[in-house]
PDB file of N, CA and C in Angstrom:
ATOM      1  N   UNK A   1       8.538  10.112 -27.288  1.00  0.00           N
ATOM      2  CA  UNK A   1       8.303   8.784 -26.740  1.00  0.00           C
ATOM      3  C   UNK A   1       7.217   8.897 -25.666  1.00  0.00           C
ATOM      4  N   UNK A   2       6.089   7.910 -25.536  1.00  0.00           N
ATOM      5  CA  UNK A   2       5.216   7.881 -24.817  1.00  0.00           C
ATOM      6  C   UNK A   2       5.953   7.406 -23.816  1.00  0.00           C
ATOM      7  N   UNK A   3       5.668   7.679 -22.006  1.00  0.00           N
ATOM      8  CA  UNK A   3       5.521   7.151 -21.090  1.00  0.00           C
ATOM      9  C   UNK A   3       4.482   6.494 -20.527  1.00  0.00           C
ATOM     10  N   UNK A   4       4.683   5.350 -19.225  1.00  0.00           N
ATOM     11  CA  UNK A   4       3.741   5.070 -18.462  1.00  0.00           C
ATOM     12  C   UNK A   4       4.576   5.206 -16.769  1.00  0.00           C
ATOM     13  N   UNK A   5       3.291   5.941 -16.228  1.00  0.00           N
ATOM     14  CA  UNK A   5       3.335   6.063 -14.915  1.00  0.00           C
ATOM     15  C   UNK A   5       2.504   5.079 -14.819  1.00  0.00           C
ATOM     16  N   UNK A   6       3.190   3.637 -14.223  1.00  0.00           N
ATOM     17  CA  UNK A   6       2.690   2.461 -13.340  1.00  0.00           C
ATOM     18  C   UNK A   6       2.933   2.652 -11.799  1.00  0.00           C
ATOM     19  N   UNK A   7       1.901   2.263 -10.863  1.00  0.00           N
ATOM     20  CA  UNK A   7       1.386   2.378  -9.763  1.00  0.00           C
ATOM     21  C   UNK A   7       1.425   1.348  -9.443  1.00  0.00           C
ATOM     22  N   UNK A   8       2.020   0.682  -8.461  1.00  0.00           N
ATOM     23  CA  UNK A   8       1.870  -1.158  -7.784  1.00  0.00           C
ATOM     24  C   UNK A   8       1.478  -1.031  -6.231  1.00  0.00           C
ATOM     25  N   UNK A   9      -0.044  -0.968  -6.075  1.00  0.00           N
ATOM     26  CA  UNK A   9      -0.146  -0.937  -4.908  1.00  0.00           C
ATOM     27  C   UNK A   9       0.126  -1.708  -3.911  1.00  0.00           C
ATOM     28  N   UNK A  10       0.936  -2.628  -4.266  1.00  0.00           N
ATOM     29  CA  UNK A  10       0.568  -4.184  -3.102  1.00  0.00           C
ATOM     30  C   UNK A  10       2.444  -4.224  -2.425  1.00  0.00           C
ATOM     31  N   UNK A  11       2.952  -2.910  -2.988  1.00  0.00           N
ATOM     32  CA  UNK A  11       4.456  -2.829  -3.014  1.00  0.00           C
ATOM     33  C   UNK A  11       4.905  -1.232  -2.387  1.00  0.00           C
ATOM     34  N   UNK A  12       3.443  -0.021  -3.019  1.00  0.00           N
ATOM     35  CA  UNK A  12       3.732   1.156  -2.355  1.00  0.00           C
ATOM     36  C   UNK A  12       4.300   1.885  -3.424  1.00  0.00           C
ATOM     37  N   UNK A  13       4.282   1.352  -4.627  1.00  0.00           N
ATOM     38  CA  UNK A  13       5.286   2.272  -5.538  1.00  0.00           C
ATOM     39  C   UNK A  13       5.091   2.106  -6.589  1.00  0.00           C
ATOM     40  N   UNK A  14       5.768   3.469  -7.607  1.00  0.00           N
ATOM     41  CA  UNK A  14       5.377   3.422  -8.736  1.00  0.00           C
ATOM     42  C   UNK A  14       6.749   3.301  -9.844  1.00  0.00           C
ATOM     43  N   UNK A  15       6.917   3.347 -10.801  1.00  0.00           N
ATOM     44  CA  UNK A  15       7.784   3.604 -12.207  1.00  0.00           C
ATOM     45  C   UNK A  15       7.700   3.859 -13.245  1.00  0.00           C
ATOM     46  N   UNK A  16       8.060   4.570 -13.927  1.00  0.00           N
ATOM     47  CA  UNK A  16       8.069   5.123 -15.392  1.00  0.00           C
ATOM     48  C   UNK A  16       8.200   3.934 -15.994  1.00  0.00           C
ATOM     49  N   UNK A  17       7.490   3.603 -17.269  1.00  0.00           N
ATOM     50  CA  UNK A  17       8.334   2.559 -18.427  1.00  0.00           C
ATOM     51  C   UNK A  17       7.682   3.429 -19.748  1.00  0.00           C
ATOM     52  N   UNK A  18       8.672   2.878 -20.548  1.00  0.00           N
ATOM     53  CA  UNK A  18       8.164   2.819 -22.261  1.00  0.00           C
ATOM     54  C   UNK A  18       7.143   1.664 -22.431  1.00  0.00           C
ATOM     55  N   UNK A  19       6.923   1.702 -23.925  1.00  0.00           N
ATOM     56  CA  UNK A  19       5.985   1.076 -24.618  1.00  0.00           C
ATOM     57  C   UNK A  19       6.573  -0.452 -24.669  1.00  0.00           C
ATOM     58  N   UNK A  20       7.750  -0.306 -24.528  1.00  0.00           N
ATOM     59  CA  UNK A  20       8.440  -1.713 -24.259  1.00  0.00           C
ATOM     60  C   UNK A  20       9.060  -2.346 -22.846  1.00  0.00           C
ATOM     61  N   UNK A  21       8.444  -1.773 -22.096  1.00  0.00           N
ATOM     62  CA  UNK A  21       8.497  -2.197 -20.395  1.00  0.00           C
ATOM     63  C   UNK A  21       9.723  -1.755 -19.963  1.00  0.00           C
ATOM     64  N   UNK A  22      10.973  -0.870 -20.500  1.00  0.00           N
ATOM     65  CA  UNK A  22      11.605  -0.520 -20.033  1.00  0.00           C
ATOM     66  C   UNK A  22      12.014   0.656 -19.156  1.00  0.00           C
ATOM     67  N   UNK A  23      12.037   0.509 -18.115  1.00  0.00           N
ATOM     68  CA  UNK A  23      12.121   1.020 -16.712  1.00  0.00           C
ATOM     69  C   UNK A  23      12.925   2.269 -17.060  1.00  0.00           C
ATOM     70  N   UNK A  24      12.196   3.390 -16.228  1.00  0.00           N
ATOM     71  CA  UNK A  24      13.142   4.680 -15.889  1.00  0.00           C
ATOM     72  C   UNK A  24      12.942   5.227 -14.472  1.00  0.00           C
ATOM     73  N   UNK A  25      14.003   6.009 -14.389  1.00  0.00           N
ATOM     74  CA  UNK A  25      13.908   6.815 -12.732  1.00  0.00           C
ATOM     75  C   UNK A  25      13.062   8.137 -13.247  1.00  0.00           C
ATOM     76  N   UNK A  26      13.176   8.870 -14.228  1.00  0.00           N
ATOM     77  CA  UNK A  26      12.338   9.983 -14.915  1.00  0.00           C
ATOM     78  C   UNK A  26      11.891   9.831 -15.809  1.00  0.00           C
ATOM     79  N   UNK A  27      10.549  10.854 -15.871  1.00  0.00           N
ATOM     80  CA  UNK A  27       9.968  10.334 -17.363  1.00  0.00           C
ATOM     81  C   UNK A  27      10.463  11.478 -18.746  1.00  0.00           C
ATOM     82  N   UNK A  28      10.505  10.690 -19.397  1.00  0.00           N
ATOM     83  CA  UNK A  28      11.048  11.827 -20.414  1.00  0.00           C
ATOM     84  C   UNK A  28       9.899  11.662 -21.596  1.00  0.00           C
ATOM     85  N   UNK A  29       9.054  12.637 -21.957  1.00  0.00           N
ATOM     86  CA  UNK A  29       8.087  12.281 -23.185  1.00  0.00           C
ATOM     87  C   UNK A  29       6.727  12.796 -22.461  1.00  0.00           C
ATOM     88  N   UNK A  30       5.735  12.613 -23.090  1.00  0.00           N
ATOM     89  CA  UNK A  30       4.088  12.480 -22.362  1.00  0.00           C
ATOM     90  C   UNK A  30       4.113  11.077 -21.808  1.00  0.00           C
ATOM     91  N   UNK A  31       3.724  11.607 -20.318  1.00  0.00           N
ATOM     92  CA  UNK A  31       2.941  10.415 -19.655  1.00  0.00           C
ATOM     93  C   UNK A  31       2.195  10.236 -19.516  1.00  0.00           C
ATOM     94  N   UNK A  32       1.740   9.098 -19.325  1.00  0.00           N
ATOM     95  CA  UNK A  32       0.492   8.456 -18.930  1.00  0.00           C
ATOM     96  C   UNK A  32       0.088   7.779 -17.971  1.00  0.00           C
ATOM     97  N   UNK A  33      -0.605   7.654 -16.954  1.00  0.00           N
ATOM     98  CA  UNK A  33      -1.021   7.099 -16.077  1.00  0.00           C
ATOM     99  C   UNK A  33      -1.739   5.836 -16.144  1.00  0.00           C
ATOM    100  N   UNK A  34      -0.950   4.416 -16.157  1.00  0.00           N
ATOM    101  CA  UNK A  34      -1.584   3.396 -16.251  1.00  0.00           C
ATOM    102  C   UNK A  34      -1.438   2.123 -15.508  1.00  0.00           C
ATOM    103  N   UNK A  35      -1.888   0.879 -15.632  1.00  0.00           N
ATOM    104  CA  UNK A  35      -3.201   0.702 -15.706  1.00  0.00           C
ATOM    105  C   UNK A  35      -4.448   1.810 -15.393  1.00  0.00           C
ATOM    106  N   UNK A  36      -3.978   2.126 -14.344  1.00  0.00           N
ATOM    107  CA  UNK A  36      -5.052   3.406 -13.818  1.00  0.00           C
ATOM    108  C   UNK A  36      -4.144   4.447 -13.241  1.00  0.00           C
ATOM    109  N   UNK A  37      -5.328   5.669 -12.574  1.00  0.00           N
ATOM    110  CA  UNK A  37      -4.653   6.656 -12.313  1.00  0.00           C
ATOM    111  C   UNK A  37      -3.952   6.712 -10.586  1.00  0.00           C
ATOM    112  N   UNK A  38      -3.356   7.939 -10.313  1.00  0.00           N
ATOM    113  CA  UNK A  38      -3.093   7.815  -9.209  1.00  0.00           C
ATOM    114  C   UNK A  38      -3.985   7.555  -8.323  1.00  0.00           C
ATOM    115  N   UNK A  39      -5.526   8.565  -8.341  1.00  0.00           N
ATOM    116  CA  UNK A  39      -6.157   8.188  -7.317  1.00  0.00           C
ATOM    117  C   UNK A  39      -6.851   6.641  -7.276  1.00  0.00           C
ATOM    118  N   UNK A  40      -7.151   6.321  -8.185  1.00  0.00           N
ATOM    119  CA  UNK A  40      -7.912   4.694  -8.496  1.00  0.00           C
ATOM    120  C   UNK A  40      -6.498   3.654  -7.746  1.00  0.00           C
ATOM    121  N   UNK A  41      -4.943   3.920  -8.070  1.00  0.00           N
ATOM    122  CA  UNK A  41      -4.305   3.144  -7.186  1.00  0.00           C
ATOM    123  C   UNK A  41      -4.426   3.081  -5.693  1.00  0.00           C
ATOM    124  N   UNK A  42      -4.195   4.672  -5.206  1.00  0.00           N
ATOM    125  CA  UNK A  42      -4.707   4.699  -3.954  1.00  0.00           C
ATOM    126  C   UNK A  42      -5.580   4.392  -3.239  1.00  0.00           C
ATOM    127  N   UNK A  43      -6.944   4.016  -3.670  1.00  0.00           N
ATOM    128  CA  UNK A  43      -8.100   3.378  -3.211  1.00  0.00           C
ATOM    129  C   UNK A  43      -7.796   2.044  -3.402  1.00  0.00           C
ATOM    130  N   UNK A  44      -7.039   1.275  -4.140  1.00  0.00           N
ATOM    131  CA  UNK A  44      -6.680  -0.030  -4.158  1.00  0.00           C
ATOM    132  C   UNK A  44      -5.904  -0.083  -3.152  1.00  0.00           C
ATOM    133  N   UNK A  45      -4.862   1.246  -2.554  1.00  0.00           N
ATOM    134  CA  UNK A  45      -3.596   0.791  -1.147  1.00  0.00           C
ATOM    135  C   UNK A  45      -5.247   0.472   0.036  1.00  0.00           C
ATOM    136  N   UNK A  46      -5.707   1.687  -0.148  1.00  0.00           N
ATOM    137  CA  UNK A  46      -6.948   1.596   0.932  1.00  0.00           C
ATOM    138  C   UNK A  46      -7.510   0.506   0.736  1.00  0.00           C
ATOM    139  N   UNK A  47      -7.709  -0.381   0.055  1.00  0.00           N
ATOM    140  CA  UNK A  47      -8.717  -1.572  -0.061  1.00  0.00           C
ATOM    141  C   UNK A  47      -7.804  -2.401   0.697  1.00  0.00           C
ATOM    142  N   UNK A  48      -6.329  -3.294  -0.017  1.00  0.00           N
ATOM    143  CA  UNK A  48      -5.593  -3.919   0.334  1.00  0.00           C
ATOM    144  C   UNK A  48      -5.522  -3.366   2.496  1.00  0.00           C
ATOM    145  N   UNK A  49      -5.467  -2.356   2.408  1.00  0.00           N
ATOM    146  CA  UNK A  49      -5.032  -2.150   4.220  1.00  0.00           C
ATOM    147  C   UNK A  49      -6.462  -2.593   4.733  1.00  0.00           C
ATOM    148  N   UNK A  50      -7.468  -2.253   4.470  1.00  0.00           N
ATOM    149  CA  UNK A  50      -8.635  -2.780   4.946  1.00  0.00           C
ATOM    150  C   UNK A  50      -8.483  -4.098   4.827  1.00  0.00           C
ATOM    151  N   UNK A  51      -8.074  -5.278   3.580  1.00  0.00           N
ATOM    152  CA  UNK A  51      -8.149  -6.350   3.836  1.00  0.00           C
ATOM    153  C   UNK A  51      -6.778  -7.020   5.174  1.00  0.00           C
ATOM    154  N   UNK A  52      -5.540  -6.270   4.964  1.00  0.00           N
ATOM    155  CA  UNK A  52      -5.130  -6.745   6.023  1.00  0.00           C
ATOM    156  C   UNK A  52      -5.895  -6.235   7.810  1.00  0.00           C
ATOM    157  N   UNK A  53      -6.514  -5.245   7.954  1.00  0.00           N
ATOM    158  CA  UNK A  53      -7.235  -4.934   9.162  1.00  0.00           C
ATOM    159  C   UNK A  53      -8.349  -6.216   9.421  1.00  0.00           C
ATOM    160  N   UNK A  54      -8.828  -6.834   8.208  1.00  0.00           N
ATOM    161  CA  UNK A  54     -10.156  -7.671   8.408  1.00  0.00           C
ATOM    162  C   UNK A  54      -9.390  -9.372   8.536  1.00  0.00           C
ATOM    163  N   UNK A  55      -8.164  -9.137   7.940  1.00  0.00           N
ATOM    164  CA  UNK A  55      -7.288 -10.953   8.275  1.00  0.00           C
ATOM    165  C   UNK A  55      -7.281 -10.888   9.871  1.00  0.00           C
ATOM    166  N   UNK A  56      -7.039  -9.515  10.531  1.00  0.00           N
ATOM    167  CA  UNK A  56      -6.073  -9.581  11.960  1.00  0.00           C
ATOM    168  C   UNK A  56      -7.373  -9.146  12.953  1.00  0.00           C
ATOM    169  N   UNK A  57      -8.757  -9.550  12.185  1.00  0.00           N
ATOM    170  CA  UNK A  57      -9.911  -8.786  13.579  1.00  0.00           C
ATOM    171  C   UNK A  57      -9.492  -9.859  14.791  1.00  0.00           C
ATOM    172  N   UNK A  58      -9.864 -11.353  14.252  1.00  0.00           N
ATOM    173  CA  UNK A  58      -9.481 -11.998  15.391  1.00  0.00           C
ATOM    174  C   UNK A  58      -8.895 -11.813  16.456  1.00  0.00           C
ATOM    175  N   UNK A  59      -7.645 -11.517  15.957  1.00  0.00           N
ATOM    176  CA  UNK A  59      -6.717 -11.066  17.810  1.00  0.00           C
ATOM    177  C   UNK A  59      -7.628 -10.017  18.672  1.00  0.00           C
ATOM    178  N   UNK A  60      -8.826  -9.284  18.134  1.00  0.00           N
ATOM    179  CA  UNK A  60      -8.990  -8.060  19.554  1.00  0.00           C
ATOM    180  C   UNK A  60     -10.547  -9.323  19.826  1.00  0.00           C
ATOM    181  N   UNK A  61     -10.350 -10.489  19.630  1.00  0.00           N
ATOM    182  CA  UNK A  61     -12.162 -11.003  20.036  1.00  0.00           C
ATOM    183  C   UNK A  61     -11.431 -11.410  22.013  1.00  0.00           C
ATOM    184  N   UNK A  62     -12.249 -11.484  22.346  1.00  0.00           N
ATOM    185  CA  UNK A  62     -12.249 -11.457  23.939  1.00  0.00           C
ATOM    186  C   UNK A  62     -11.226 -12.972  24.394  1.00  0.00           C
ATOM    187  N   UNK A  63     -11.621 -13.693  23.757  1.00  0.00           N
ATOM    188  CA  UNK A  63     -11.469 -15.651  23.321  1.00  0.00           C
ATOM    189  C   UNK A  63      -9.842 -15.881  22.431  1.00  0.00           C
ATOM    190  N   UNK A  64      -9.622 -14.922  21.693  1.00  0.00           N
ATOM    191  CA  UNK A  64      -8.464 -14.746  20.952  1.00  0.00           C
ATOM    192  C   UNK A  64      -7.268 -15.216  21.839  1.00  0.00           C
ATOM    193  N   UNK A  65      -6.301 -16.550  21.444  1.00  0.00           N
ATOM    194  CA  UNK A  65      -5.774 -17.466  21.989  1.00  0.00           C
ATOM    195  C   UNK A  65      -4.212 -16.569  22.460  1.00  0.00           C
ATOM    196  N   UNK A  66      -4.288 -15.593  23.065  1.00  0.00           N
ATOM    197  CA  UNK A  66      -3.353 -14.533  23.029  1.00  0.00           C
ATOM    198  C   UNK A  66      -2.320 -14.454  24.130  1.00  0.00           C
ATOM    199  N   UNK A  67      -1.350 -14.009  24.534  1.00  0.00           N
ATOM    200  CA  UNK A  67      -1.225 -13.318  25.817  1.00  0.00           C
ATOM    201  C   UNK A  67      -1.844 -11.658  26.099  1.00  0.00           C
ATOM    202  N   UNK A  68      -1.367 -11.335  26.758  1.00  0.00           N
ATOM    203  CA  UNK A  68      -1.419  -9.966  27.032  1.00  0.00           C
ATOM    204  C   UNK A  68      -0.671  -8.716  25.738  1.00  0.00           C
ATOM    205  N   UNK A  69       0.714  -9.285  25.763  1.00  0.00           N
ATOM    206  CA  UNK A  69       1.330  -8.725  25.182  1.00  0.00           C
ATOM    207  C   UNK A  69       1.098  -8.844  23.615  1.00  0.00           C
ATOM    208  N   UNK A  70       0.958 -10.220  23.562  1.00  0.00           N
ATOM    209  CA  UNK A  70       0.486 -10.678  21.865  1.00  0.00           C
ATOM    210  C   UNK A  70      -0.602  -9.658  21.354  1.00  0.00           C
ATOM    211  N   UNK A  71      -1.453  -9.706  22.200  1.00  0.00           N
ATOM    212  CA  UNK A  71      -2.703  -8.696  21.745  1.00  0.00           C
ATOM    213  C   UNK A  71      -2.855  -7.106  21.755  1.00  0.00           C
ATOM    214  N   UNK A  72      -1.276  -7.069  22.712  1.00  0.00           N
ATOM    215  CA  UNK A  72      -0.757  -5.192  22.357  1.00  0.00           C
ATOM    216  C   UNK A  72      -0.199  -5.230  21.183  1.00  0.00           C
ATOM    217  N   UNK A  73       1.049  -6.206  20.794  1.00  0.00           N
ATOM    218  CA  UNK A  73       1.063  -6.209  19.229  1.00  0.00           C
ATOM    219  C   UNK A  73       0.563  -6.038  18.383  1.00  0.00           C
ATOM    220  N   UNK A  74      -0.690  -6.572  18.064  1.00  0.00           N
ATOM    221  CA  UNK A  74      -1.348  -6.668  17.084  1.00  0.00           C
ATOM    222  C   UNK A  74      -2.401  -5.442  17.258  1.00  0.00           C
ATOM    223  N   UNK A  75      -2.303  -5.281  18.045  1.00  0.00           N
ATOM    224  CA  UNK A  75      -3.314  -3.728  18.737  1.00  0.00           C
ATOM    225  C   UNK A  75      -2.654  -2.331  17.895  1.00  0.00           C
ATOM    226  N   UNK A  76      -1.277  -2.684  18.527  1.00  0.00           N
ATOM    227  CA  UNK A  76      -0.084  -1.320  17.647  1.00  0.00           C
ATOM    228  C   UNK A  76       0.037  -1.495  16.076  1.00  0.00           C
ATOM    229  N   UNK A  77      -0.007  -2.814  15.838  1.00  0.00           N
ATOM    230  CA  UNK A  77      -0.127  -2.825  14.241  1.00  0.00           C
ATOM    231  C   UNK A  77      -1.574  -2.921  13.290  1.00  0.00           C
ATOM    232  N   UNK A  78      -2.441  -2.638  14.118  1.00  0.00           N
ATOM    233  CA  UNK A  78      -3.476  -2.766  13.282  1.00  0.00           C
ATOM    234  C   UNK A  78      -3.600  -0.708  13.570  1.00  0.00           C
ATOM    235  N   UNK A  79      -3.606  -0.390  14.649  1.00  0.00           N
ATOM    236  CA  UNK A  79      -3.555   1.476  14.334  1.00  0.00           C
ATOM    237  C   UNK A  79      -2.274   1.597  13.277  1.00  0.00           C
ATOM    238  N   UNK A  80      -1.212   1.646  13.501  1.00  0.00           N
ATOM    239  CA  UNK A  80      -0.122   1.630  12.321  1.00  0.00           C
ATOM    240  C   UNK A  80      -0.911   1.618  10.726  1.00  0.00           C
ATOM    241  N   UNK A  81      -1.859   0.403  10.691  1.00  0.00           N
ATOM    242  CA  UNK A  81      -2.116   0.298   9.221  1.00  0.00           C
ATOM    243  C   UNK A  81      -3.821   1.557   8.982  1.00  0.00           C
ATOM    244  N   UNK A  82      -4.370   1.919  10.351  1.00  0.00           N
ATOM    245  CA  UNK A  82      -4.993   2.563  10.228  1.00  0.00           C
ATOM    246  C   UNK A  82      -4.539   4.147   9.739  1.00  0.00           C
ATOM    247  N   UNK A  83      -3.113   4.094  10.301  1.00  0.00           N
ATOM    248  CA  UNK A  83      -2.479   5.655  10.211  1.00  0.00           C
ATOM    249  C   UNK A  83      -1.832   5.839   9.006  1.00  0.00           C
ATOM    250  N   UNK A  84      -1.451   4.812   8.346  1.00  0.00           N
ATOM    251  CA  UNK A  84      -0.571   4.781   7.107  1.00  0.00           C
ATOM    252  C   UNK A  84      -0.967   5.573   6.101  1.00  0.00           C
ATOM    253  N   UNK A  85      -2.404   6.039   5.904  1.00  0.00           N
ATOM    254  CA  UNK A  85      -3.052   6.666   4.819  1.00  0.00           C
ATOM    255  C   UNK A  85      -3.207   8.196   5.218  1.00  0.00           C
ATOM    256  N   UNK A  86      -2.304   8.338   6.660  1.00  0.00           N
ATOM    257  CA  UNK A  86      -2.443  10.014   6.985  1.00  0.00           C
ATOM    258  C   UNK A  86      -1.935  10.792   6.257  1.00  0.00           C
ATOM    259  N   UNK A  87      -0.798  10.266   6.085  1.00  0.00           N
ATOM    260  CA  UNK A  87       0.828  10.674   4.898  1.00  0.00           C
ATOM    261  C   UNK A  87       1.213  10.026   4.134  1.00  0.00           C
ATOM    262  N   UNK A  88       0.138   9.376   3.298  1.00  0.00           N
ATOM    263  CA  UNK A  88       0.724   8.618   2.553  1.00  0.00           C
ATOM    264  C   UNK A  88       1.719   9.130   1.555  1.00  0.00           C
ATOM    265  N   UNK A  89       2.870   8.624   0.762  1.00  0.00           N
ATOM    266  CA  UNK A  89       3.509   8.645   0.093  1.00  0.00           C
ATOM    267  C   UNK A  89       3.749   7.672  -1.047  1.00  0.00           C
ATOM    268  N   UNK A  90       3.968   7.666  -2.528  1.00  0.00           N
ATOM    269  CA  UNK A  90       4.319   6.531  -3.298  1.00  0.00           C
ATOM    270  C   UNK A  90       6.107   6.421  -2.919  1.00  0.00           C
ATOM    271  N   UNK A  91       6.297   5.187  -2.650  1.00  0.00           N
ATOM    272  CA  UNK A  91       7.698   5.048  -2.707  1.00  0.00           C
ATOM    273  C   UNK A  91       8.428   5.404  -1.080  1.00  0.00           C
ATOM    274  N   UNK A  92       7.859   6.497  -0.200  1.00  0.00           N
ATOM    275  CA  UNK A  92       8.242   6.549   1.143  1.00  0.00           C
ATOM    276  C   UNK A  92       7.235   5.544   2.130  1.00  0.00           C
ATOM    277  N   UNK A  93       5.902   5.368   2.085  1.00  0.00           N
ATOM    278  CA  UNK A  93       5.078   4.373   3.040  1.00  0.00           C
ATOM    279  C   UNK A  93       5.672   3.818   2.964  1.00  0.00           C
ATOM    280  N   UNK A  94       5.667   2.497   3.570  1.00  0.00           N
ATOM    281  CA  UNK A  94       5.892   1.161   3.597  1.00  0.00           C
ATOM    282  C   UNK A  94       4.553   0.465   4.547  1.00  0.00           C
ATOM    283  N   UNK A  95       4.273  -0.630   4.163  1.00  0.00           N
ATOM    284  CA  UNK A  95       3.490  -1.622   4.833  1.00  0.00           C
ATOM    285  C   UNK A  95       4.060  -1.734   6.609  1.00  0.00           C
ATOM    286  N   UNK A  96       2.854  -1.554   7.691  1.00  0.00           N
ATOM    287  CA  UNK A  96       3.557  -1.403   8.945  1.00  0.00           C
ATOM    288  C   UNK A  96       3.428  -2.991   9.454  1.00  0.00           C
ATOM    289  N   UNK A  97       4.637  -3.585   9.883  1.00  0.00           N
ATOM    290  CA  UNK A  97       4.714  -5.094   9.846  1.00  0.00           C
ATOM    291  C   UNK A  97       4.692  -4.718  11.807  1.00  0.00           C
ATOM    292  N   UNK A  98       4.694  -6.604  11.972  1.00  0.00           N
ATOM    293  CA  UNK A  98       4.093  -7.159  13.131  1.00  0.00           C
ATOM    294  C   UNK A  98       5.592  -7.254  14.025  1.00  0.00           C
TER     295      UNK A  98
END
């Protein structure tokens, strides 16, 4: 039986299925890496974190309707999404929230 190793970057994770979308925890058979491969997903996690870094530039502009503290928030979570790709993991990352 053919496998597919699917990759969902917008979630952090991946799963085995058959030819008929049915889900496994292991793959049993030849796999395959699809839609794409591991590294082509990973440059999609990297794209997606860049687009959330470019939604949240606003908060560091000087004018940014903030407090003090509001703008350490968003300060700690925009390094968070910078660091996420140190160690990345499929299935252990998670998206670093606000």
């Amino acid at each position: 039986m053919k496998m597919y190793k699917i990759y969902v970057p917008d979630e952090l994770i991946f799963f085995y299925a058959d030819e008929y979308g049915e889900r496994y925890d292991a793959p049993s058979g030849d796999v395959v890496e699809a839609p794409y491969s591991e590294d082509e997903a990973v440059q999609i996690v990297r794209q997606l974190r860049t687009d959330r870094l470019y939604q949240c530039d606003w908060t560091q502009l000087p004018d940014a309707p903030l407090t003090d503290a509001e703008r350490a928030q968003w300060q700690a979570y925009r390094q968070a999404l910078r660091d996420m790709m140190n160690n990345f993991q499929w299935g252990v990352t998670t998206w670093p929230t606000l």
